[in-house]
N, C-alpha and C. Protein backbone atom coordinates (compact mmCIF):
# COMPACT_ATOMS: atom_id res chain seq x y z
N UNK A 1 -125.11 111.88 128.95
CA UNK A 1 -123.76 111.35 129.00
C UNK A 1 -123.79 110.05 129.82
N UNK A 2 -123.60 109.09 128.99
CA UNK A 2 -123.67 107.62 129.52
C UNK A 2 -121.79 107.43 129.88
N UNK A 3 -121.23 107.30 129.09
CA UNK A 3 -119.55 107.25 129.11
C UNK A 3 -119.04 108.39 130.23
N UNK A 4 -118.18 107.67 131.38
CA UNK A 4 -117.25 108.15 132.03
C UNK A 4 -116.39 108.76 130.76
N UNK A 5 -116.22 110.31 131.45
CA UNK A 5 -115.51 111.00 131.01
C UNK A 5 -113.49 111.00 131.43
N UNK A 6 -112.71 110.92 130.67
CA UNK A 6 -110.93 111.17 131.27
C UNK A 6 -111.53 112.68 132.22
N UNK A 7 -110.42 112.47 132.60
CA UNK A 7 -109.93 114.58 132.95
C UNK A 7 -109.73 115.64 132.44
N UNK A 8 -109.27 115.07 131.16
CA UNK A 8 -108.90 116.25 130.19
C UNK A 8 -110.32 116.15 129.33
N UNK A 9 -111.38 115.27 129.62
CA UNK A 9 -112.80 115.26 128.75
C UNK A 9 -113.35 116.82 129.82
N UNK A 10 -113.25 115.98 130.81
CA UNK A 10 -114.08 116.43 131.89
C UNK A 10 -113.56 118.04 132.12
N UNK A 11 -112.19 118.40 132.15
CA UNK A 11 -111.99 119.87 131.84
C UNK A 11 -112.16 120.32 130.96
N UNK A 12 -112.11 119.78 129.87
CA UNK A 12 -113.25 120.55 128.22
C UNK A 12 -114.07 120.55 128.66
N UNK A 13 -115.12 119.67 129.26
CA UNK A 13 -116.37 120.22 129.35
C UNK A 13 -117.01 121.13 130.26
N UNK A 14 -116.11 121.39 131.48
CA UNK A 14 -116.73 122.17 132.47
C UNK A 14 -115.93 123.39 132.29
N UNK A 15 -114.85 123.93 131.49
CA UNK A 15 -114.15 124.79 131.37
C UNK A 15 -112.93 124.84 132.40
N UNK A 16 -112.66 123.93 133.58
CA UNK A 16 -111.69 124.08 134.42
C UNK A 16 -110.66 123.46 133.73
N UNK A 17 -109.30 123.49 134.82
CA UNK A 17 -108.28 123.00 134.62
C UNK A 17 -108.15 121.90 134.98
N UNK A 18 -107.61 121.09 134.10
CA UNK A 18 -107.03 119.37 135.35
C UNK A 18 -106.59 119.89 136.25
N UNK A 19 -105.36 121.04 136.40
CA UNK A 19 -105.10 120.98 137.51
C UNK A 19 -106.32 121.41 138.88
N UNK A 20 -106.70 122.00 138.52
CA UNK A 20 -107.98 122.84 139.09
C UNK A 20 -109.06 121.63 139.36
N UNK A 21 -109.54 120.50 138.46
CA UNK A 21 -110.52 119.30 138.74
C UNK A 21 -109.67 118.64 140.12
N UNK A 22 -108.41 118.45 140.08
CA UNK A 22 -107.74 118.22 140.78
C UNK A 22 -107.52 118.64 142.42
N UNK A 23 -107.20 119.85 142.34
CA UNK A 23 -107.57 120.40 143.32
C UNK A 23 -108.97 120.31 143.94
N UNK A 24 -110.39 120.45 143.11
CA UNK A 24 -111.25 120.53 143.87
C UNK A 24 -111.23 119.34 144.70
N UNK A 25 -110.56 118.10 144.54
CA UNK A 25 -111.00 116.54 144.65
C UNK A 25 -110.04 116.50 146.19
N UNK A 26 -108.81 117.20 146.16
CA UNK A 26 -107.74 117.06 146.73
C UNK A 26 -108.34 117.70 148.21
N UNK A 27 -109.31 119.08 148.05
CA UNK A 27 -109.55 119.91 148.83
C UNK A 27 -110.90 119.26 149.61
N UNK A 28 -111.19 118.81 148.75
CA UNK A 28 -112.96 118.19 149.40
C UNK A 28 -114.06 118.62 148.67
N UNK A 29 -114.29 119.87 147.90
CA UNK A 29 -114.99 119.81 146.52
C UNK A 29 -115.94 118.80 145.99
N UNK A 30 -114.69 118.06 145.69
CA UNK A 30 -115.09 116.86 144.98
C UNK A 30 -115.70 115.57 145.45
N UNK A 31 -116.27 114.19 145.65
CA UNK A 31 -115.88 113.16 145.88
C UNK A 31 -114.20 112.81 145.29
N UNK A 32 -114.29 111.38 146.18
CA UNK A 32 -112.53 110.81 145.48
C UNK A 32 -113.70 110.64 143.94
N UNK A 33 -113.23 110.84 142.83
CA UNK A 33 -113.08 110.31 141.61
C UNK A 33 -113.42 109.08 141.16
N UNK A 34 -113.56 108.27 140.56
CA UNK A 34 -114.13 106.90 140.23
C UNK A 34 -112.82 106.77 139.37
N UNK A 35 -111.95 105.53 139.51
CA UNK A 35 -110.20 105.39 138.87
C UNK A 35 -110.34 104.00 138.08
N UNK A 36 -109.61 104.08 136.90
CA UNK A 36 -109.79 102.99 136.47
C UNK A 36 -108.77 102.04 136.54
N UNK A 37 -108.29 100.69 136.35
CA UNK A 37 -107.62 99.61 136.64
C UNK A 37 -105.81 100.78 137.13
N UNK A 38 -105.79 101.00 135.77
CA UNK A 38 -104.33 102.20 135.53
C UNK A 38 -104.40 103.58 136.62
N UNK A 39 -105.41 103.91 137.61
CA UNK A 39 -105.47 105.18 138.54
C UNK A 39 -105.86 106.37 137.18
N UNK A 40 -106.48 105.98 136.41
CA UNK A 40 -106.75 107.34 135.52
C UNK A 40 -108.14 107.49 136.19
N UNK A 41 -108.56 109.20 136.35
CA UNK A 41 -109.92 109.46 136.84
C UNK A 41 -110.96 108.94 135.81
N UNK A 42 -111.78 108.95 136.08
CA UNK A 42 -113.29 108.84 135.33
C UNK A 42 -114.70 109.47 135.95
N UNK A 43 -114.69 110.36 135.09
CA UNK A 43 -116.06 111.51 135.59
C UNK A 43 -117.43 111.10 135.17
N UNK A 44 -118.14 110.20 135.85
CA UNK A 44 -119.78 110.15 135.55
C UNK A 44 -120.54 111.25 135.22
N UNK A 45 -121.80 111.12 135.20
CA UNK A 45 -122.62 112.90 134.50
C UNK A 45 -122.54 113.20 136.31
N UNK A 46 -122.87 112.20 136.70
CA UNK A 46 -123.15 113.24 138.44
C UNK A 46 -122.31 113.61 138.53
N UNK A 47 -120.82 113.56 138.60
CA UNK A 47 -119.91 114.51 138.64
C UNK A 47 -119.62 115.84 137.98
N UNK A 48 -119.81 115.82 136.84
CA UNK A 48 -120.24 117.04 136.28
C UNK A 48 -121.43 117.85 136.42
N UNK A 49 -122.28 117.00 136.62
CA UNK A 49 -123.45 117.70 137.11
C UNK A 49 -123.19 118.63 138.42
N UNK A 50 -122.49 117.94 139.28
CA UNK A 50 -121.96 118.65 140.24
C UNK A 50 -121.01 119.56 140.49
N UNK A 51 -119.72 119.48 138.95
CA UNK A 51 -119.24 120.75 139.18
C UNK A 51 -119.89 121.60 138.48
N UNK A 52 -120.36 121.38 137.97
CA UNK A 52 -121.58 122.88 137.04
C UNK A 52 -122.23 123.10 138.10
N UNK A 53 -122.78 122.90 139.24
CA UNK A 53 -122.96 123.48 140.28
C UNK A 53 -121.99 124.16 141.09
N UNK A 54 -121.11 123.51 141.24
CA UNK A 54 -119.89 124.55 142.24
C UNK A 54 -119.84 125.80 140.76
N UNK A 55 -119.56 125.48 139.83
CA UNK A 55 -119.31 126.85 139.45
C UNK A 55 -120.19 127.99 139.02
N UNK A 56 -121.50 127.27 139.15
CA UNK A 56 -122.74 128.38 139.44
C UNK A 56 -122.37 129.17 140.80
N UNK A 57 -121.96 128.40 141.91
CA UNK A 57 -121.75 129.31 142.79
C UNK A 57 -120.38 130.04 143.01
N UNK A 58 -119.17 129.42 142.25
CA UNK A 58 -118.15 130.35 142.37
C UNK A 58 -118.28 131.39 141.76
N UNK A 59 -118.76 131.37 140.44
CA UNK A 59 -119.73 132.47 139.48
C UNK A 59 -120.13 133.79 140.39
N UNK A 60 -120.89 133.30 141.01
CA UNK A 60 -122.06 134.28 142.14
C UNK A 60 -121.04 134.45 143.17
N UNK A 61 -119.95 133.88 143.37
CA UNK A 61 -119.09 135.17 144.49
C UNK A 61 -118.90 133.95 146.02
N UNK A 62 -119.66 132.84 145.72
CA UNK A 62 -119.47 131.96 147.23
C UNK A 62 -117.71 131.56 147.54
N UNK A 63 -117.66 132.00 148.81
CA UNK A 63 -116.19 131.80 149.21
C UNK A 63 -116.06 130.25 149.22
N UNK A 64 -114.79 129.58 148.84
CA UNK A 64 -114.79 128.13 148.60
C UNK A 64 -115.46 127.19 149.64
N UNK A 65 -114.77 128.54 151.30
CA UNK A 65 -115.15 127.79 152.46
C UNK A 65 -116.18 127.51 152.93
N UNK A 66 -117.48 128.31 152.10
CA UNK A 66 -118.60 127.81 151.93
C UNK A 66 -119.43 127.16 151.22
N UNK A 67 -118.43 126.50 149.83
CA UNK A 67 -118.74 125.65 148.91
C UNK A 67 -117.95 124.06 149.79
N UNK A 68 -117.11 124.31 150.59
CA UNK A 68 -116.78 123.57 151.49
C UNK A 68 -118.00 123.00 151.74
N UNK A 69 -117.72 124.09 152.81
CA UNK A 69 -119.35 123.86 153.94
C UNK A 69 -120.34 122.68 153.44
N UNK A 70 -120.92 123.06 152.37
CA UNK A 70 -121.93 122.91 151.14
C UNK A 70 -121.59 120.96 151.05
N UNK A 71 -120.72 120.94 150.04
CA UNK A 71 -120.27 119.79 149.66
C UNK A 71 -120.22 118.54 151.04
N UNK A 72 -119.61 119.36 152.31
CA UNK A 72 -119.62 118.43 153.54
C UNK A 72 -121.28 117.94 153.93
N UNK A 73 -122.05 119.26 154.03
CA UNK A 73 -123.47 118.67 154.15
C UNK A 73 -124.19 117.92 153.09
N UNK A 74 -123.91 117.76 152.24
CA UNK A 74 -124.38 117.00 151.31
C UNK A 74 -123.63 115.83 151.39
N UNK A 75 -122.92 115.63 151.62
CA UNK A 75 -121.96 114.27 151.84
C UNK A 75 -122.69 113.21 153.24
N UNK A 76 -123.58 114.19 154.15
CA UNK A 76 -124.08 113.66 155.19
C UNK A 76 -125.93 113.22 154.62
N UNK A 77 -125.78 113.39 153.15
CA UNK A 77 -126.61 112.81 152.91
C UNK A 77 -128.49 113.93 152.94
N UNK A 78 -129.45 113.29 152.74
CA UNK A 78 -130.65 114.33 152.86
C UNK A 78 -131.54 113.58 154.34
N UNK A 79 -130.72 114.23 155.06
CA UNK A 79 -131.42 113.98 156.70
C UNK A 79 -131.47 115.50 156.77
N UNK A 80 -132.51 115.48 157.65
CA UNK A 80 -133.57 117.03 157.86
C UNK A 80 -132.39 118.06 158.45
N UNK A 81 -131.52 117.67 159.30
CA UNK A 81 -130.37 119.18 159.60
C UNK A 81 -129.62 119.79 158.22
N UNK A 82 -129.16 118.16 157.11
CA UNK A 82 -128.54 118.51 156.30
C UNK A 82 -129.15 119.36 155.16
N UNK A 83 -130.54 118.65 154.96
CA UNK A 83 -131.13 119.50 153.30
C UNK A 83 -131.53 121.40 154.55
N UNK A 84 -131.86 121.21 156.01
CA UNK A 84 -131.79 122.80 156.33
C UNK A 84 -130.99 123.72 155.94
N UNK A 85 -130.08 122.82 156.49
CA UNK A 85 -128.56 124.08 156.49
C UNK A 85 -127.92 124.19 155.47
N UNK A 86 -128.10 123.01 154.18
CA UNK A 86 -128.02 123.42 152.77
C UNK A 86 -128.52 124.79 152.47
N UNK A 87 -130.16 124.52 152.52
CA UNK A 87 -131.22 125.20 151.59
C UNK A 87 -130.79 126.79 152.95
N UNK A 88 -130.31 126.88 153.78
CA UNK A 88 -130.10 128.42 154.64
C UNK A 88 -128.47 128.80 154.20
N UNK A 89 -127.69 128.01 153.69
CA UNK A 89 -126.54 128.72 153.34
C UNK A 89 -127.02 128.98 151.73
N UNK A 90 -127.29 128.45 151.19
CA UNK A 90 -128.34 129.09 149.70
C UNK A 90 -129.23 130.11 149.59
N UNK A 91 -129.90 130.11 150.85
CA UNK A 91 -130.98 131.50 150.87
C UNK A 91 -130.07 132.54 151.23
N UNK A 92 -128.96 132.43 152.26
CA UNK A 92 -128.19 133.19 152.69
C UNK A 92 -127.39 134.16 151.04
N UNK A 93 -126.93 133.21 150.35
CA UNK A 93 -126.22 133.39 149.42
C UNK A 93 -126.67 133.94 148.47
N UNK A 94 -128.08 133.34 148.15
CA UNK A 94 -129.36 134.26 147.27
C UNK A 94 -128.97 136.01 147.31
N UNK A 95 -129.67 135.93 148.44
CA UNK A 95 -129.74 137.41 149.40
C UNK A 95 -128.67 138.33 148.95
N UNK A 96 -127.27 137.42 149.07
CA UNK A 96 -126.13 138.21 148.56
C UNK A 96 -125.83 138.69 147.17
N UNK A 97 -126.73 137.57 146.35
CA UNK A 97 -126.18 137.92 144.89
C UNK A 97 -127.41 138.28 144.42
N UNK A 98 -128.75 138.58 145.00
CA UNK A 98 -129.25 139.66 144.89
C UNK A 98 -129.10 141.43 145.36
N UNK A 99 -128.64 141.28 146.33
CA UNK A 99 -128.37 142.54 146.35
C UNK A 99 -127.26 142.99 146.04
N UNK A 100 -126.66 141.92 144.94
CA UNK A 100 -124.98 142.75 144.58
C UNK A 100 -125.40 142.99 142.86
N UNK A 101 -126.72 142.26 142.53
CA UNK A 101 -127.54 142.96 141.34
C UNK A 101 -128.01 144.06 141.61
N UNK A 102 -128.58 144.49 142.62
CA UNK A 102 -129.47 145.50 143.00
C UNK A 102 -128.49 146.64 142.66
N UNK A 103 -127.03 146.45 143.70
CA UNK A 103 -126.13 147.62 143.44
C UNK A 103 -125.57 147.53 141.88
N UNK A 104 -125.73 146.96 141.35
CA UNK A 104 -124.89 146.45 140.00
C UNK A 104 -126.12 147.05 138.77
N UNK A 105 -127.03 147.22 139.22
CA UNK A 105 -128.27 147.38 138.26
C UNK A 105 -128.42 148.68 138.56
N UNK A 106 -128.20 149.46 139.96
CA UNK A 106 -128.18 150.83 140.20
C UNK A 106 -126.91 151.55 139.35
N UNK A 107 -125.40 151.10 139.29
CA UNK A 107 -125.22 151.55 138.49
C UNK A 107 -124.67 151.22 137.34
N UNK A 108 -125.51 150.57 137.01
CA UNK A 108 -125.68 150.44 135.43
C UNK A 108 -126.76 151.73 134.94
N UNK A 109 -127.97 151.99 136.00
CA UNK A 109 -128.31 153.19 135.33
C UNK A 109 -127.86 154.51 135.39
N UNK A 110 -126.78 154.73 136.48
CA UNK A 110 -126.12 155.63 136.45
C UNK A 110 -125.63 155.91 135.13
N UNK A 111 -124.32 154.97 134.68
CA UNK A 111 -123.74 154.93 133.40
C UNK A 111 -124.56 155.00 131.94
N UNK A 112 -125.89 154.42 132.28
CA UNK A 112 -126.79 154.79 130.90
C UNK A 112 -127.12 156.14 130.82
N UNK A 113 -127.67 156.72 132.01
CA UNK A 113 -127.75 158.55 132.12
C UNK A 113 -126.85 159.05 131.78
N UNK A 114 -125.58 158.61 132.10
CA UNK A 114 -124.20 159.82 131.42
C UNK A 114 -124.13 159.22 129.89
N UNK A 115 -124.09 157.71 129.47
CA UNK A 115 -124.47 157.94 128.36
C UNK A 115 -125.25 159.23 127.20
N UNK A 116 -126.60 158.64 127.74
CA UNK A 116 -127.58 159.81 127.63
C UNK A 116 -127.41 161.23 127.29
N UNK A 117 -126.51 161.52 128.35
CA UNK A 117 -126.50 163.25 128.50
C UNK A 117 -125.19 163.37 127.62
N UNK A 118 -124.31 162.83 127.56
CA UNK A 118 -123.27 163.06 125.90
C UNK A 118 -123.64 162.62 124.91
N UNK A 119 -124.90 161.95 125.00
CA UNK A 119 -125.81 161.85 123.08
C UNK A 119 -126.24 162.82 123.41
N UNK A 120 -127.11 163.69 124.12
CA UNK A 120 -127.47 165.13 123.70
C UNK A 120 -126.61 166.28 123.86
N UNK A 121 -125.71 166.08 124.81
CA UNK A 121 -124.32 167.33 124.46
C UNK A 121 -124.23 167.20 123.04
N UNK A 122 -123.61 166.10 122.58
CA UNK A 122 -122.78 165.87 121.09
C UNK A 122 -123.89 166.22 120.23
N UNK A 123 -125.17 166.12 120.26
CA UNK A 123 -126.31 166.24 119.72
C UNK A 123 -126.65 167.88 119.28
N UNK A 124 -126.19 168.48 120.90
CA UNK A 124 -126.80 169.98 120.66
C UNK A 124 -125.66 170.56 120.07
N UNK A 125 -124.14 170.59 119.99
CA UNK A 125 -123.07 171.58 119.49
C UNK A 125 -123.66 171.62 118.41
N UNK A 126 -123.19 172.89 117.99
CA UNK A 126 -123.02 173.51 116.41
C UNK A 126 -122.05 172.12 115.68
N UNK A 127 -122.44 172.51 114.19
CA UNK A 127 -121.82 171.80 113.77
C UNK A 127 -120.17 172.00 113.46
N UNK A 128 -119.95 173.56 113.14
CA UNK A 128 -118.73 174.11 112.96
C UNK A 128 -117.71 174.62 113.86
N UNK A 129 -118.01 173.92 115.47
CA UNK A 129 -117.50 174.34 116.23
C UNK A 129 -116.07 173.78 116.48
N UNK A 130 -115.06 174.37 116.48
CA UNK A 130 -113.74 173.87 117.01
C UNK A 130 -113.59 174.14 117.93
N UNK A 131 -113.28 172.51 119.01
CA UNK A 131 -112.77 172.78 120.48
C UNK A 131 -111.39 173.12 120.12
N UNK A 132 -111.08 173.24 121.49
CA UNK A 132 -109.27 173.96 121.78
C UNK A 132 -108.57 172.63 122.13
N UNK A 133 -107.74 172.05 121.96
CA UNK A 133 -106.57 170.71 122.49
C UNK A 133 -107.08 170.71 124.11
N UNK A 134 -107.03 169.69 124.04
CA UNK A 134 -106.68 169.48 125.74
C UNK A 134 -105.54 169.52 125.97
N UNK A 135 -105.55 169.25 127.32
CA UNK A 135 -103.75 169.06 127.86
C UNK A 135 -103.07 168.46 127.29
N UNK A 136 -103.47 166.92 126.70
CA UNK A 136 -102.85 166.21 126.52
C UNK A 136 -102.23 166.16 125.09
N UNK A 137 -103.54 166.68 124.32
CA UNK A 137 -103.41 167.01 122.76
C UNK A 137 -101.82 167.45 122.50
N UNK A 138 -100.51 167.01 121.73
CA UNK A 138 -99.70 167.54 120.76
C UNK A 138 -99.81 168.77 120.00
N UNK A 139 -99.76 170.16 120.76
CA UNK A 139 -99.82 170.92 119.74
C UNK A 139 -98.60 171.99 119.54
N UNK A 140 -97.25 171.33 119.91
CA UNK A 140 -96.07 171.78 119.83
C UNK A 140 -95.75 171.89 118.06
N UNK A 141 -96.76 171.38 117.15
CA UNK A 141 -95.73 171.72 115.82
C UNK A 141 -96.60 172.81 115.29
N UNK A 142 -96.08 173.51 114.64
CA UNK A 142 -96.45 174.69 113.61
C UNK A 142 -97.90 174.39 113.39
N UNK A 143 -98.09 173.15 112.44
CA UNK A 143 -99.21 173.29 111.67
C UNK A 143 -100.48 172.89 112.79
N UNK A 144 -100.42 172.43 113.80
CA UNK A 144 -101.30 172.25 115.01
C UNK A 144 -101.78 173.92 114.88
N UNK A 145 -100.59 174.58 115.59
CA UNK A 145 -100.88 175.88 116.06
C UNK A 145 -101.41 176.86 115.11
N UNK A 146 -101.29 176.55 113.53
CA UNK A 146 -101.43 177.52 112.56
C UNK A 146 -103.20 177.42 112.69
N UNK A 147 -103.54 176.10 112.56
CA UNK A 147 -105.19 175.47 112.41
C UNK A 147 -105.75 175.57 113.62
N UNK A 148 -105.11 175.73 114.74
CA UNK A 148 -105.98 176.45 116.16
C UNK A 148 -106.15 177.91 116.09
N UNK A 149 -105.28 178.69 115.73
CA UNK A 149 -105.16 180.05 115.78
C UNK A 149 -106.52 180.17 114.54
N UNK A 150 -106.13 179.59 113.65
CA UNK A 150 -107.13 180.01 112.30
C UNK A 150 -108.18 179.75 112.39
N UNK A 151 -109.00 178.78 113.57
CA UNK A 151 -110.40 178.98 113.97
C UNK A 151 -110.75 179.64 115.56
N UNK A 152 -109.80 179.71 115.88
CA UNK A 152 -110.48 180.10 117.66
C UNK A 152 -110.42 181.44 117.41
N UNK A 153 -111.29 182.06 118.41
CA UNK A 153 -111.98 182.86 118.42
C UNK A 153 -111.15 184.06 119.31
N UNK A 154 -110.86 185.42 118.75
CA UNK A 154 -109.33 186.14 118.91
C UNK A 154 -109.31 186.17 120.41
N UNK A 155 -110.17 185.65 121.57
CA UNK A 155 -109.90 185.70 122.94
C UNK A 155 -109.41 184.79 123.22
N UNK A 156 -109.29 183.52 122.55
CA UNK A 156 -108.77 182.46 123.06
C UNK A 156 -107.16 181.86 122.12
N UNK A 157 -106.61 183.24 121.35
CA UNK A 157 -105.82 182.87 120.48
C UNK A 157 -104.49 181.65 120.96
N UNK A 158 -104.23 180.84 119.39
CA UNK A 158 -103.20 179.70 120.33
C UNK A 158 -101.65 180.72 120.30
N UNK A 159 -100.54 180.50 121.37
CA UNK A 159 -99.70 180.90 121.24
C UNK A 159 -99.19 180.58 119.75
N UNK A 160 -98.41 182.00 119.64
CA UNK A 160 -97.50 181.65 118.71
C UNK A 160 -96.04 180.96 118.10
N UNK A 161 -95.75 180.85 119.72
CA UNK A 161 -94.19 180.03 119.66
C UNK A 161 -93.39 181.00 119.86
N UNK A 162 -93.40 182.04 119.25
CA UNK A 162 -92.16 183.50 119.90
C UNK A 162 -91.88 183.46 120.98
């Protein structure tokens, strides 16, 4: 992308809102914008390049006030405190959205095991078996009750309505 992008380019392409490009710029997010003769914005690729970075990390869960943080040290340029305390609020952040996979991947296999174990429940029933309604099941009309009674088994007969 050679062509400065409008705002409304630049929110098609990054998926935000003008109002939202806006805000980041207003808040500190952003640099000021590059404006043309008329005050309309104009987004270079480094600017986008850069919010496709903030939203890699809003993605992953970083509180703004540390995309703050972020954006201020980089604004001070790549002197040795700044690329540190970059690259330690990133490792910091790593850490976090690894271990919120770790819990996120634990249960995900939870949910594949109960999967699992109702493909072989559903697997092992008989084929001709009729369950009974649940609670919730409608079986206030006649013909409900006629077709429960006519397969369950005489210990579990459905009322008759009398």
């Amino acid at each position: 992308m050679t062509t400065p992008l409008t705002i409304q380019q630049a929110a098609a392409v990054t998926g935000l809102t003008v109002h939202t490009l806006r805000y980041y710029e207003r808040i500190g997010l952003l640099d000021p914008v590059t404006r043309q003769d008329n005050t309309h914005r104009l987004y270079r690729e480094e600017d986008i390049l850069w919010i496709q970075f903030l939203l890699k990390l809003r993605t992953t869960g970083l509180p703004i006030r540390d995309m703050l943080r972020y954006a201020e040290l980089r604004r001070l340029g790549n002197t040795p405190d700044s690329l540190s305390a970059r690259k330690d609020l990133l490792q910091q952040h790593t850490h976090t959205v690894e271990k919120t996979l770790a819990e996120l991947q634990s249960n995900l296999k939870v949910l594949h095991q109960k999967i699992a174990m109702y493909d072989t429940l559903e697997a092992n029933l008989p084929a001709n078996v009729v369950t009974q309604p649940s609670f919730f099941e409608d079986v206030s009309n006649e013909h409900n009750k006629q077709h429960i009674s006519q397969y369950s088994k005489p210990h579990t007969k459905a009322p008759t309505g009398r």
